[in-house]
N, C-alpha and C. Protein backbone atom coordinates (compact mmCIF):
# COMPACT_ATOMS: atom_id res chain seq x y z
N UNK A 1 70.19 -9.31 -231.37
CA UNK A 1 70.33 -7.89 -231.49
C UNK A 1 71.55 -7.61 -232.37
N UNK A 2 71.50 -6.76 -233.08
CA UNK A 2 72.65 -6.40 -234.51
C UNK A 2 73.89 -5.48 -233.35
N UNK A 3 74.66 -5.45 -233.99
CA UNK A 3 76.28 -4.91 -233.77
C UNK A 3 75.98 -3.72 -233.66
N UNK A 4 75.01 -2.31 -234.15
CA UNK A 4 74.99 -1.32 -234.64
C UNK A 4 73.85 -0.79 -232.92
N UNK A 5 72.91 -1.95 -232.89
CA UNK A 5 72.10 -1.58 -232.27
C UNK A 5 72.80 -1.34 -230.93
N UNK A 6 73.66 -2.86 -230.74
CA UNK A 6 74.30 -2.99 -229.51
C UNK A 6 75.63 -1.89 -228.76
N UNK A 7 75.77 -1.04 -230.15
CA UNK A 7 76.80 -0.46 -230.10
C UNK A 7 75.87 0.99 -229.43
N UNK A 8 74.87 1.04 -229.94
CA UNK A 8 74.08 2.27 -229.82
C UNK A 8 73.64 2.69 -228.11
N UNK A 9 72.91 1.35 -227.55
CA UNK A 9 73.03 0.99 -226.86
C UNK A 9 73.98 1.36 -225.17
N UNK A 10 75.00 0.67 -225.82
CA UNK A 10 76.50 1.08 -224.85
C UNK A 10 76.19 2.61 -224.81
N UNK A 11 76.85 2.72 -226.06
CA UNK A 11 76.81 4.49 -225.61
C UNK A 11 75.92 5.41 -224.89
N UNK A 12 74.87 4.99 -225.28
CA UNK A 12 73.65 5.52 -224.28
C UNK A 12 73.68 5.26 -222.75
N UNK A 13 73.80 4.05 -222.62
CA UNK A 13 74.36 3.51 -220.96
C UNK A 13 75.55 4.32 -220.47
N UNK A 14 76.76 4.41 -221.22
CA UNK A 14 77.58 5.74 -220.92
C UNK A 14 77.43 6.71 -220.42
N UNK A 15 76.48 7.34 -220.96
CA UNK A 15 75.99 8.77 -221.22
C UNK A 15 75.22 8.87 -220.12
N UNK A 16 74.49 7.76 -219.80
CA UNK A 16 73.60 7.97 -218.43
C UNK A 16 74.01 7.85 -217.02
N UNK A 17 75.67 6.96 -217.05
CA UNK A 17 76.20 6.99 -216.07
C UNK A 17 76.19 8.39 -215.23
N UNK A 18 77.06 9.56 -215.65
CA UNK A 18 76.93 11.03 -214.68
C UNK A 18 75.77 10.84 -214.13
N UNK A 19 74.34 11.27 -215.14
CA UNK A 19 73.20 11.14 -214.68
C UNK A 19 72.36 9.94 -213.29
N UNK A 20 73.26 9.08 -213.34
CA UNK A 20 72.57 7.99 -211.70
C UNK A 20 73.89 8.32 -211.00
N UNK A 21 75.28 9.07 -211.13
CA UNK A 21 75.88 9.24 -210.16
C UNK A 21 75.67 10.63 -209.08
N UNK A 22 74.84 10.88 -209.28
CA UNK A 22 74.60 12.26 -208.85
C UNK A 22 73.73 12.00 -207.67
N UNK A 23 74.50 12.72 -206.53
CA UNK A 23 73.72 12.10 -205.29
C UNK A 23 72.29 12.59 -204.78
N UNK A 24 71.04 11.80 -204.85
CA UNK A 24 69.95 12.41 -204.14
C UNK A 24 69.80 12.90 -202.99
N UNK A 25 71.16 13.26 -202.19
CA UNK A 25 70.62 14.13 -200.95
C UNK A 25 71.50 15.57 -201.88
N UNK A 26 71.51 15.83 -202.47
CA UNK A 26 72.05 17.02 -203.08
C UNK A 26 71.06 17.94 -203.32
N UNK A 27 70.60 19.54 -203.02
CA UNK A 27 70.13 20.36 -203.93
C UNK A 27 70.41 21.04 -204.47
N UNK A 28 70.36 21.21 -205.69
CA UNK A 28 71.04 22.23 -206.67
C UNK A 28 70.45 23.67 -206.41
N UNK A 29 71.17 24.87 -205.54
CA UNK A 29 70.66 25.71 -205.37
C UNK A 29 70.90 26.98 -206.20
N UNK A 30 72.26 26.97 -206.97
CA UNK A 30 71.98 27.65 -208.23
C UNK A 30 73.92 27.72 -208.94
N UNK A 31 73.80 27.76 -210.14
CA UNK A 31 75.24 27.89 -210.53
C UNK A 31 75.29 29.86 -211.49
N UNK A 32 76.80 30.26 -211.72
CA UNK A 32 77.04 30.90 -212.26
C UNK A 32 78.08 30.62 -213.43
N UNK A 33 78.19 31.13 -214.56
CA UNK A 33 79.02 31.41 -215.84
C UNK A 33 80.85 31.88 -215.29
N UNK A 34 81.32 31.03 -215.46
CA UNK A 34 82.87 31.76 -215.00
C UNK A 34 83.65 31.92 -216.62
N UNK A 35 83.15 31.19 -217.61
CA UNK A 35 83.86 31.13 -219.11
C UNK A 35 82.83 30.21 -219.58
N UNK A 36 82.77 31.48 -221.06
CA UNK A 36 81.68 30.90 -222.15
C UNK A 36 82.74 30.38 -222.91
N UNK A 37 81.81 29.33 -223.27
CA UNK A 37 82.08 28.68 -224.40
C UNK A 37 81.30 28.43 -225.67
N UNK A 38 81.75 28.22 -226.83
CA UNK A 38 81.39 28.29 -228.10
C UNK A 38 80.48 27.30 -228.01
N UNK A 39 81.03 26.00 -227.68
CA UNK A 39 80.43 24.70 -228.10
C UNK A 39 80.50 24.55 -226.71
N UNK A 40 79.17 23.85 -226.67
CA UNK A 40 78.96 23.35 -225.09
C UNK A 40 78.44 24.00 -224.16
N UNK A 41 78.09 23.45 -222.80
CA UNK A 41 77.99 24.22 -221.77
C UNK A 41 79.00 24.96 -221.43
N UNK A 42 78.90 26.36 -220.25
CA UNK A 42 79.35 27.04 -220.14
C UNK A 42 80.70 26.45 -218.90
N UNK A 43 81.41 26.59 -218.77
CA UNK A 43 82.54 26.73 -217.63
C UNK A 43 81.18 27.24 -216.09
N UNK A 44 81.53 26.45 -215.12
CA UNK A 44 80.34 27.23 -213.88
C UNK A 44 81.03 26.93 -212.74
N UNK A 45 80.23 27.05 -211.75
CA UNK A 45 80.58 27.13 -210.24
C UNK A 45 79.22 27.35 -209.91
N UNK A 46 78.92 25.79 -209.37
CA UNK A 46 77.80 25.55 -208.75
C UNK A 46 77.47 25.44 -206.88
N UNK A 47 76.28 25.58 -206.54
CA UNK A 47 76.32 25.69 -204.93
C UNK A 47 75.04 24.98 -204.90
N UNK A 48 75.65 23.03 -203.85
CA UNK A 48 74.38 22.69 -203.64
C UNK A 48 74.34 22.66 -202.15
N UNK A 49 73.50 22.35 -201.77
CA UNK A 49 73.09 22.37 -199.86
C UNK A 49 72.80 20.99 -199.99
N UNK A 50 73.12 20.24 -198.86
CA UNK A 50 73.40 19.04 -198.39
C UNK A 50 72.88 19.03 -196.60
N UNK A 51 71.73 18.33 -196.71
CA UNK A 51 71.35 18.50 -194.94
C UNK A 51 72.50 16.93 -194.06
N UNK A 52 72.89 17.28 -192.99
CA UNK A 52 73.53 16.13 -193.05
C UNK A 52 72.55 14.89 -192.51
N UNK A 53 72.31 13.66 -192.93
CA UNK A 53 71.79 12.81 -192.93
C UNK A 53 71.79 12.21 -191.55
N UNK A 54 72.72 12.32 -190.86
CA UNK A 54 72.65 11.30 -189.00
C UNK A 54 72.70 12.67 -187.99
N UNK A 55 72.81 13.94 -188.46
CA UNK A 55 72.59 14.89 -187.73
C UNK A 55 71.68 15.89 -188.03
N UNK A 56 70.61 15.52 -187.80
CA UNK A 56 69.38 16.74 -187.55
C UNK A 56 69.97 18.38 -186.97
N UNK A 57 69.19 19.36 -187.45
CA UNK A 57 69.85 20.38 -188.07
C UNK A 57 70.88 21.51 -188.28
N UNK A 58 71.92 20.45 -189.34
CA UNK A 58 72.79 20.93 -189.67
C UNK A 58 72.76 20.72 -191.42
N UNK A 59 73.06 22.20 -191.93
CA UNK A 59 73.45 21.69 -193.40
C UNK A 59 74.40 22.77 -194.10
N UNK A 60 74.84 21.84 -194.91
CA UNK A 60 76.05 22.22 -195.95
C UNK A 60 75.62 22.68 -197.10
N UNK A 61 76.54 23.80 -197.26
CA UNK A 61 76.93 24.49 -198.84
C UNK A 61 77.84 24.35 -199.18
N UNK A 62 77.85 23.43 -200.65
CA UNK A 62 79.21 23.22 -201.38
C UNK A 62 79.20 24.34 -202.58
N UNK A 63 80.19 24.94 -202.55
CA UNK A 63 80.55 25.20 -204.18
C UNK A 63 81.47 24.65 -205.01
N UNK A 64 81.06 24.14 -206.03
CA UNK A 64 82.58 23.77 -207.03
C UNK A 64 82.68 23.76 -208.25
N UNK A 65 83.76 24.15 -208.90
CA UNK A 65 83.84 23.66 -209.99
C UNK A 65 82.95 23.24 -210.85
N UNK A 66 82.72 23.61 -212.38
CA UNK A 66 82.15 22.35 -213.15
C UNK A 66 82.73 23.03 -214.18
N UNK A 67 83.27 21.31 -214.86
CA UNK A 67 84.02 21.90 -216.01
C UNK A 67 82.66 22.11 -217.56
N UNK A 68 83.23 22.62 -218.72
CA UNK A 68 81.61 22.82 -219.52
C UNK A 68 82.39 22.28 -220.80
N UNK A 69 82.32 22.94 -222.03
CA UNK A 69 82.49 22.08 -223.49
C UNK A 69 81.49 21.22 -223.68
N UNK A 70 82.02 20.85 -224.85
CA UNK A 70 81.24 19.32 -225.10
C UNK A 70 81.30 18.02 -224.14
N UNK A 71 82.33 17.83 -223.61
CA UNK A 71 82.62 16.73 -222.58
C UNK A 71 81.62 17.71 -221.27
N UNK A 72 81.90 18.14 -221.02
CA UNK A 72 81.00 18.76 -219.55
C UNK A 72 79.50 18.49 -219.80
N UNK A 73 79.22 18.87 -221.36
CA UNK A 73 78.07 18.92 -221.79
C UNK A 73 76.90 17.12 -221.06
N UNK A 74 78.16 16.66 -221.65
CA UNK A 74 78.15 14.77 -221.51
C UNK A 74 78.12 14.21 -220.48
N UNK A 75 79.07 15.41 -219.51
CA UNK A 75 79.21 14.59 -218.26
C UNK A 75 80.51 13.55 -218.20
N UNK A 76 81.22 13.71 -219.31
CA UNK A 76 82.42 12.94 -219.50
C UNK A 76 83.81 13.99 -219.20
N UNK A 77 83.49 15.27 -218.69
CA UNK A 77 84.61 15.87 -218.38
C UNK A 77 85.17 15.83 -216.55
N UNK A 78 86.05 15.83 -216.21
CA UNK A 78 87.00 15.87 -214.64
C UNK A 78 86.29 17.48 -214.39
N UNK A 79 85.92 17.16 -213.39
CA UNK A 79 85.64 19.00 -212.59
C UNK A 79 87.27 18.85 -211.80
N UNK A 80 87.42 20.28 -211.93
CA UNK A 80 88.31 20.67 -210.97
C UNK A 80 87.89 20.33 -209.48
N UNK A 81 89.24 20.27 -208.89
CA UNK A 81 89.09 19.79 -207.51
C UNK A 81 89.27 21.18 -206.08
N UNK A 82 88.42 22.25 -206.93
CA UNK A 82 88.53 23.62 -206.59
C UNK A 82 86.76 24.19 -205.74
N UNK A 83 86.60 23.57 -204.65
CA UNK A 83 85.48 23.98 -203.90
C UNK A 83 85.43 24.84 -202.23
N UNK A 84 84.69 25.18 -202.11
CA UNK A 84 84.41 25.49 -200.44
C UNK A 84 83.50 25.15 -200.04
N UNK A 85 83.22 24.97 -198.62
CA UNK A 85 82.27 24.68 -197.63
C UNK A 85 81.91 25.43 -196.65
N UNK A 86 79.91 25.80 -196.39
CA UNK A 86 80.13 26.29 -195.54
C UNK A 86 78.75 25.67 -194.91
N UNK A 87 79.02 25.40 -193.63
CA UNK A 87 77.84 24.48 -192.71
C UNK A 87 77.48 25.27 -192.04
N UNK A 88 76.47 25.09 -191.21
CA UNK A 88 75.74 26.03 -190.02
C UNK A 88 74.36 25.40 -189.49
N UNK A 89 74.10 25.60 -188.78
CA UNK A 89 73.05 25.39 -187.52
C UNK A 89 71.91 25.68 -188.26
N UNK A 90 71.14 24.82 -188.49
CA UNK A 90 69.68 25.29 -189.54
C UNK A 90 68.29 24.95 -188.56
N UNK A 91 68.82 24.50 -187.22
CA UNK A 91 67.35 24.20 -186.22
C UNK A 91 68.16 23.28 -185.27
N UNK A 92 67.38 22.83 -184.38
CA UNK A 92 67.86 22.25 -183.20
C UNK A 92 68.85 21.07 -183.33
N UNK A 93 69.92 20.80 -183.28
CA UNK A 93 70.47 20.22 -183.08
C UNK A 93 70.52 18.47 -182.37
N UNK A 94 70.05 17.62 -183.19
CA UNK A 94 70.37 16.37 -183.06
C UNK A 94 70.97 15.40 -182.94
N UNK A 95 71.86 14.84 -181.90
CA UNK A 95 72.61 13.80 -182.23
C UNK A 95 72.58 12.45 -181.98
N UNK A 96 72.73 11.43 -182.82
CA UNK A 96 72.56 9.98 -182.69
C UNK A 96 73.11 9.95 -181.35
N UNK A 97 72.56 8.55 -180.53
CA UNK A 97 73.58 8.22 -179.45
C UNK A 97 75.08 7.80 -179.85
N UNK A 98 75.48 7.30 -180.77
CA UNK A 98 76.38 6.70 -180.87
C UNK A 98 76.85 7.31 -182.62
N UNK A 99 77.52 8.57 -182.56
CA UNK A 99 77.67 9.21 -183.36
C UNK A 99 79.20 8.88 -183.64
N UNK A 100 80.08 8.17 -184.31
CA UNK A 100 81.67 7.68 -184.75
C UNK A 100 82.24 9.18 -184.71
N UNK A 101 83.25 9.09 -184.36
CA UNK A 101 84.15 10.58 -184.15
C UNK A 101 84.48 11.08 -185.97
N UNK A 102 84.44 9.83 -186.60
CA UNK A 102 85.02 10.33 -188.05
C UNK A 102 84.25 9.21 -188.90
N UNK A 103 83.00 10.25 -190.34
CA UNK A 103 83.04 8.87 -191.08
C UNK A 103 82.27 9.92 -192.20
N UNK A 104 82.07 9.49 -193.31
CA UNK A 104 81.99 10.10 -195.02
C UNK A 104 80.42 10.81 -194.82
N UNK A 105 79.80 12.27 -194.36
CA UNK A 105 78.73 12.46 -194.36
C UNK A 105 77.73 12.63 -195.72
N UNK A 106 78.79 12.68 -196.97
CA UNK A 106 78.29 13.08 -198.49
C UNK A 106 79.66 13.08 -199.15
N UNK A 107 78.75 12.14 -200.54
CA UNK A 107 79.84 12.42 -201.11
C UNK A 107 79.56 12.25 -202.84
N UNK A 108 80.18 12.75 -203.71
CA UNK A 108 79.53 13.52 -204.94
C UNK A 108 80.47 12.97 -206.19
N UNK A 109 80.38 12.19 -207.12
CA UNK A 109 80.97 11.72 -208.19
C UNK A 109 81.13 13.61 -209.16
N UNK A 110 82.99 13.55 -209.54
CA UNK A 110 82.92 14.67 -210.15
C UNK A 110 83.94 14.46 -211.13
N UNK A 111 83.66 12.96 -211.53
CA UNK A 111 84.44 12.58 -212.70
C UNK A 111 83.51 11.63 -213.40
N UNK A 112 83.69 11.35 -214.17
CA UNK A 112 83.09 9.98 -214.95
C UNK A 112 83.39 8.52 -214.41
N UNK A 113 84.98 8.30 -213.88
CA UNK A 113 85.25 7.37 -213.54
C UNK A 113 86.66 8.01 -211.84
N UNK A 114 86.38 7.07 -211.26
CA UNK A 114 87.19 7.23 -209.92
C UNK A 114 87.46 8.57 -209.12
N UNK A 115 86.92 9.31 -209.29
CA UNK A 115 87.05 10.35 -208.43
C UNK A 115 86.02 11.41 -208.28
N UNK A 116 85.88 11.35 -206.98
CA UNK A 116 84.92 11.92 -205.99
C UNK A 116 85.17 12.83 -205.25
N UNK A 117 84.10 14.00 -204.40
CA UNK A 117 84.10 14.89 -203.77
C UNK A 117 83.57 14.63 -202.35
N UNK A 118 84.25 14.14 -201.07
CA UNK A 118 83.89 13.55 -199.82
C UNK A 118 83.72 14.74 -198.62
N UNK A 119 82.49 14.72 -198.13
CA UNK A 119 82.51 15.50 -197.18
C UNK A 119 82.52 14.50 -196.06
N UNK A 120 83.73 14.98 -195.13
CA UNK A 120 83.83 13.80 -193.72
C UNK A 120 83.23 14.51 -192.33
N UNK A 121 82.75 14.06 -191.76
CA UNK A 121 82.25 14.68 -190.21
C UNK A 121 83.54 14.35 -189.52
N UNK A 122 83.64 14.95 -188.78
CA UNK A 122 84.46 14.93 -187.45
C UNK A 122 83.22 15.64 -186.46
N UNK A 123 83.97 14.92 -185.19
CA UNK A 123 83.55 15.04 -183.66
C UNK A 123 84.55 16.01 -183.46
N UNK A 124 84.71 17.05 -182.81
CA UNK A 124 85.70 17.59 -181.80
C UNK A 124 84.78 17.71 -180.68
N UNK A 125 84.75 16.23 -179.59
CA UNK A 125 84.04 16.34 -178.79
C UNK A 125 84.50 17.51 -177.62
N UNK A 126 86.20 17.49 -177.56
CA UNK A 126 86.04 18.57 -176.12
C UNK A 126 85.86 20.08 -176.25
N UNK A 127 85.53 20.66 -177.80
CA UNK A 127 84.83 21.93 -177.67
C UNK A 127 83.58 21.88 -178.82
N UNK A 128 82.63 20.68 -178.29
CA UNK A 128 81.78 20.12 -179.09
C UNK A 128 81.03 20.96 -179.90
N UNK A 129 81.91 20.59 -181.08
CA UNK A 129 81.84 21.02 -182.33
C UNK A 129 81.86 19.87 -183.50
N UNK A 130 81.04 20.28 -184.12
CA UNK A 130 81.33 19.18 -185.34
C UNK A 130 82.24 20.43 -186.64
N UNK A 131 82.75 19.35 -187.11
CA UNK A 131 84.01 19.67 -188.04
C UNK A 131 83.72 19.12 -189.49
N UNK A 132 83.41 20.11 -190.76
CA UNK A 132 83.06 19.06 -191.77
C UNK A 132 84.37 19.28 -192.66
N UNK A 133 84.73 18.49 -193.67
CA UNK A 133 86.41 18.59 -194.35
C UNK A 133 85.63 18.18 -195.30
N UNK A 134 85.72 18.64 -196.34
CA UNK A 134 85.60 19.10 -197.93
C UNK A 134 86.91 18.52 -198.68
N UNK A 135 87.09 17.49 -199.38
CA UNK A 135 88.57 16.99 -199.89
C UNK A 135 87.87 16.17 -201.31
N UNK A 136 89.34 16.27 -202.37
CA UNK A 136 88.72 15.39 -203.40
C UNK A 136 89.52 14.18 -203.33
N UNK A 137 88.90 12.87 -203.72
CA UNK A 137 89.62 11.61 -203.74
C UNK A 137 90.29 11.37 -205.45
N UNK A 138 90.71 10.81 -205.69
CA UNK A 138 91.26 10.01 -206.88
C UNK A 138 91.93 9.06 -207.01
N UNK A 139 91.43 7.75 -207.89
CA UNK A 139 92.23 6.32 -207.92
C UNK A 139 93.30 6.14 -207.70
N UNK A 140 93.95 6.93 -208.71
CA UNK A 140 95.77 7.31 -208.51
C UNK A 140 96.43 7.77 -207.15
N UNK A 141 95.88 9.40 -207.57
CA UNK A 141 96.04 10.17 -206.51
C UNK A 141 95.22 11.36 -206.40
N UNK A 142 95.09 11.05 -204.74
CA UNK A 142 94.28 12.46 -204.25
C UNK A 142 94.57 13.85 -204.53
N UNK A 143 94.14 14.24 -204.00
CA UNK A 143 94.07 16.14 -204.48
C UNK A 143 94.52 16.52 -202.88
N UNK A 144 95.35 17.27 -202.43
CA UNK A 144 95.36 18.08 -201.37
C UNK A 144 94.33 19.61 -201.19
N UNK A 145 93.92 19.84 -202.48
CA UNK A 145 92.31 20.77 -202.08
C UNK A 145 91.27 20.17 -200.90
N UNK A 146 91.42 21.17 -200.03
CA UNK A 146 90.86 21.01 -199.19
C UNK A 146 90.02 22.03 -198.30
N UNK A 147 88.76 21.85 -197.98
CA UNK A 147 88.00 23.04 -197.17
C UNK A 147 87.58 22.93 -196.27
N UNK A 148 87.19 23.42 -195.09
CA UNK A 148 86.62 22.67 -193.77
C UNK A 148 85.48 23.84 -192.88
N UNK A 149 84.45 23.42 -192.32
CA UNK A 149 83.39 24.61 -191.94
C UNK A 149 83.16 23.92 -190.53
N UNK A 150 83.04 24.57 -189.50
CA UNK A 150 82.84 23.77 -187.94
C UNK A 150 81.27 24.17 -187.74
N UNK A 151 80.70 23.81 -186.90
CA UNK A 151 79.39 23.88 -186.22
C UNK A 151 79.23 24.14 -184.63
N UNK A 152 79.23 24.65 -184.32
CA UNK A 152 79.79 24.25 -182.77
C UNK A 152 77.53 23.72 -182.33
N UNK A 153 78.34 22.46 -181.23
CA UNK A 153 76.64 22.38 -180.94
C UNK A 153 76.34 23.07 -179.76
N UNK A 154 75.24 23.71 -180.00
CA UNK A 154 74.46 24.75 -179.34
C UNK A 154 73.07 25.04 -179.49
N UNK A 155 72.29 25.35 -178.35
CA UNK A 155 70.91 25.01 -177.79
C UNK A 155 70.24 26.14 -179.02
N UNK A 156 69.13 25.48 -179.51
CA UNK A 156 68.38 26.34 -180.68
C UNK A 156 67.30 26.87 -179.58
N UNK A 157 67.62 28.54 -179.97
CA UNK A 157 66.15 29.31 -179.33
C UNK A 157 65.16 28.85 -178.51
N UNK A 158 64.12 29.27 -178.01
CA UNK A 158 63.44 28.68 -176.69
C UNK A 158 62.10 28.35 -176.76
């Protein structure tokens, strides 16, 4: 294979990285325009819903950030580490027997390289509630942005 091809190649594999980091329990339920831009996608603030995966029904709304330009365009730009959360009771309430008081329920690549958007469960078993925390990670260093939405568990309708 030639130098030109191989080079062509790479870049394309690049480019597709964003695209397989993007998590399949995510739905994209809709974004808005916060700053146009000339070149590129627009500046947004997107909101996806996230059912949580070991707890039957409960699900999450994230909003965050997305940065736009040409790099956003690519998927090669840092989103801001600027989101909220909001969870709630979507049907009867399920819980594993053996549910860990604390562990990563979703979590969302919002860089190209090392840094992520982690939603953590918490237990607050003695006013049993679940607790979700919205935080961004980074290689270096973390972000103190932080959001948090409770659930309290309670008997769904009759």
């Amino acid at each position: 294979m030639s130098k030109p091809v191989r080079g062509w190649l790479l870049v394309a594999a690049l480019l597709a990285i964003p695209l397989l980091a993007r998590p399949a329990a995510a739905e994209e339920i809709g974004c808005v325009t916060t700053a146009w831009k000339l070149i590129g996608a627009n500046h947004r603030i997107c909101i996806e819903a996230y059912d949580d995966p070991k707890v039957k029904g409960v699900a999450c709304h994230l909003s965050q950030a997305r940065t736009g330009g040409l790099a956003g365009s690519f998927g090669l730009a840092e989103d801001p580490s600027r989101f909220s959360i909001a969870c709630r009771q979507v049907g009867p309430i399920e819980l594993p027997d053996k549910l860990p008081d604390q562990e990563v329920a979703f979590s969302a690549d919002t860089a190209i390289f090392f840094k992520e958007t982690r939603i953590v469960r918490l237990v607050d078993r003695k006013r049993n509630t679940l607790v979700y925390l919205a935080y961004s990670t980074r290689l270096i260093e973390g972000s103190p942005m932080n959001s948090i939405s409770t659930v309290p568990i309670m008997p769904w309708g009759k």
